[in-house]
Protein backbone atom coordinates (compact mmCIF):
# COMPACT_ATOMS: atom_id res chain seq x y z
CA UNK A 1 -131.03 72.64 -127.04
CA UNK A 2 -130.84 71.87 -123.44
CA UNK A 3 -131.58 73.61 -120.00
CA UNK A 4 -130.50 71.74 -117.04
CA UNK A 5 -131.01 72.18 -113.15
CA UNK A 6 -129.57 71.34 -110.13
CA UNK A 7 -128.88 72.17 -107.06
CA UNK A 8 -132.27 70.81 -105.33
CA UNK A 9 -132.29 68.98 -102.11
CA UNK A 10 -133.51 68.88 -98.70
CA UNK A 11 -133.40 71.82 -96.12
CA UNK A 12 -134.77 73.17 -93.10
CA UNK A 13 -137.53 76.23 -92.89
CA UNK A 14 -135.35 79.17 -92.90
CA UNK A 15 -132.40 77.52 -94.64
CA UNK A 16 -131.17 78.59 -98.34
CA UNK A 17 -130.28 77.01 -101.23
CA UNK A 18 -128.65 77.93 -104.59
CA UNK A 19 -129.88 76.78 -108.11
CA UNK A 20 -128.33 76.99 -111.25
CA UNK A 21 -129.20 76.18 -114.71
CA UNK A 22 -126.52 74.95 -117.83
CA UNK A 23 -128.03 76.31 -120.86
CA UNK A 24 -126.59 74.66 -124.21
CA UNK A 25 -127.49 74.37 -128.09
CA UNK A 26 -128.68 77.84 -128.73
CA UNK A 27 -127.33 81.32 -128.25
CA UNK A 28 -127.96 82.08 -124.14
CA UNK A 29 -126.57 85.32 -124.46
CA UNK A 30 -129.70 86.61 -126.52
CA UNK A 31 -132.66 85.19 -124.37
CA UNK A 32 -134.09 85.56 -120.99
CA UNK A 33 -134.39 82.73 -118.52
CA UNK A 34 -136.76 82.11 -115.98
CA UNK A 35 -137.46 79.86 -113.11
CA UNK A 36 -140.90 77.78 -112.67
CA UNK A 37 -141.79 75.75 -110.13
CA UNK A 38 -144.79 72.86 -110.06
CA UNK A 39 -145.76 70.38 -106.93
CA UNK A 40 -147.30 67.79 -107.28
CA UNK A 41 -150.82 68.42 -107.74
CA UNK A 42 -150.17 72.18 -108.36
CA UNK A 43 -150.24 74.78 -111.35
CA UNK A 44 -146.87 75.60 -112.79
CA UNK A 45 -146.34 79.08 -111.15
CA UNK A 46 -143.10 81.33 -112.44
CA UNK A 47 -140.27 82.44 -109.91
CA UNK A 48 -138.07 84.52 -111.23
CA UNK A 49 -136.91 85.43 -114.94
CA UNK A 50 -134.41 87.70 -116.11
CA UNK A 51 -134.02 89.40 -118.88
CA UNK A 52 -131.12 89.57 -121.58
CA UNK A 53 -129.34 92.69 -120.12
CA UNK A 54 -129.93 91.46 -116.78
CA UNK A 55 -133.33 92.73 -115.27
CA UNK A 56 -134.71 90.82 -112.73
CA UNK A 57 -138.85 90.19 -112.36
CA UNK A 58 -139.80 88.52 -109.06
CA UNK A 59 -143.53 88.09 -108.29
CA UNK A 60 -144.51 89.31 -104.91
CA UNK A 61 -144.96 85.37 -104.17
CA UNK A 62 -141.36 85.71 -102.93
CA UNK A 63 -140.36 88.57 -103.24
CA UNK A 64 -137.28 89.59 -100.96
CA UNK A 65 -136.49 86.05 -100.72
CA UNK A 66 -135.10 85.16 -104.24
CA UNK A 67 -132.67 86.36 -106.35
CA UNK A 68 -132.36 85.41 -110.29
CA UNK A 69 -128.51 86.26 -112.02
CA UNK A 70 -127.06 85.10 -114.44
CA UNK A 71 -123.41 84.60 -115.82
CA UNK A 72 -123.19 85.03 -119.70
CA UNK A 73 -119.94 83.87 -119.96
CA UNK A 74 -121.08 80.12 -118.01
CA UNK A 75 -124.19 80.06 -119.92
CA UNK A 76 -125.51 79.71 -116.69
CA UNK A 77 -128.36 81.18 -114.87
CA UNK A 78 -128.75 80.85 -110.83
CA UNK A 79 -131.72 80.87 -107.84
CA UNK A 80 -130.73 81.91 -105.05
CA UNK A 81 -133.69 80.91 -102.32
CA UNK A 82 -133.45 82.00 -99.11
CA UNK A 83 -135.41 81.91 -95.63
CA UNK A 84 -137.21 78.76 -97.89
CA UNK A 85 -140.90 77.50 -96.24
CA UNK A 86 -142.34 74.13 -96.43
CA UNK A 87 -144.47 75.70 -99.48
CA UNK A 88 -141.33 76.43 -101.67
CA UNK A 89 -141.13 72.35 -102.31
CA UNK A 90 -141.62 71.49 -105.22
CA UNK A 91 -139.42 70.74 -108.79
CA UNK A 92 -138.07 73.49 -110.17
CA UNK A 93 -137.01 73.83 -114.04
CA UNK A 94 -135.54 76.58 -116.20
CA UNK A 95 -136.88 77.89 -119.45
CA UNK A 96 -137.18 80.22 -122.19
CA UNK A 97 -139.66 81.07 -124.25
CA UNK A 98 -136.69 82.46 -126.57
CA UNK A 99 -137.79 86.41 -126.35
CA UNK A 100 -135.34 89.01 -125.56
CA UNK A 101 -136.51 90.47 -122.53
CA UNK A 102 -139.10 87.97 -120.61
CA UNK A 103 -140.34 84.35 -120.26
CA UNK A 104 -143.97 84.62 -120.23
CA UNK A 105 -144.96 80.62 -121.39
CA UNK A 106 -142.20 78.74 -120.63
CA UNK A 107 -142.22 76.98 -123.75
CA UNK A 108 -138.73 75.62 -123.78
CA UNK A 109 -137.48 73.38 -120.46
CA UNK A 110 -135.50 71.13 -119.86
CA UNK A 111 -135.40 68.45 -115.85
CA UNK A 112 -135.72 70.01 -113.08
CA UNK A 113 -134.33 69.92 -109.38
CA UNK A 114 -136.59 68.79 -106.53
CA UNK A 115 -136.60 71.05 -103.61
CA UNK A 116 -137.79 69.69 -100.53
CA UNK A 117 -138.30 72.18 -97.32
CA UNK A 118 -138.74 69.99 -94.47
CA UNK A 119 -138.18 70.16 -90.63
């Protein structure tokens, strides 16, 4: 199956930007997606997931600054990043570990989008 970003590019501290994620080949409804991010250099560190029904976990990392959704009916799952700092940049990918109610290993992801935050 497949899990594809986009939505990535270049913005200024403080600006936003809006990720989603195309999930295809396997039954979206019944899984919760999740965000990771990695720079280069970095450990892959988790965003945002959400769960099947719709819960949203956001580590305190950024906290009040992203938002996870998701739209069953698109297969689709979006980031919404806003007030972004230069340490947001990095490539971010979707994935699923293919459990109900959390992604906890990422096991399953697919390219990611490269977000730059840059003055």
């Amino acid at each position: 199956f497949q899990l594809q970003a986009s939505g990535g590019g270049l913005v200024q501290p403080g600006g936003s930007l809006r990720l989603s994620c195309v999930a295809s080949g396997f039954a979206f409804d019944d899984y919760a997606i999740g965000w990771f991010r990695q720079a280069p250099g970095q450990e892959r560190e988790g965003v945002a997931a959400i769960s099947r029904s719709g819960y949203a976990f956001v580590p305190d990392s950024v906290k009040g600054r992203f938002t996870i959704s998701r739209d069953n009916a698109k297969n689709t799952v979006y980031l919404q990043m806003n007030n972004l700092k230069t340490e947001d940049t990095a490539v971010y990918h979707c994935a699923t570990d293919l459990d109900t109610d959390y992604v906890y290993t990422y096991d399953y992801w697919g390219p990611g989008t490269l977000v730059t935050v840059s003055s």
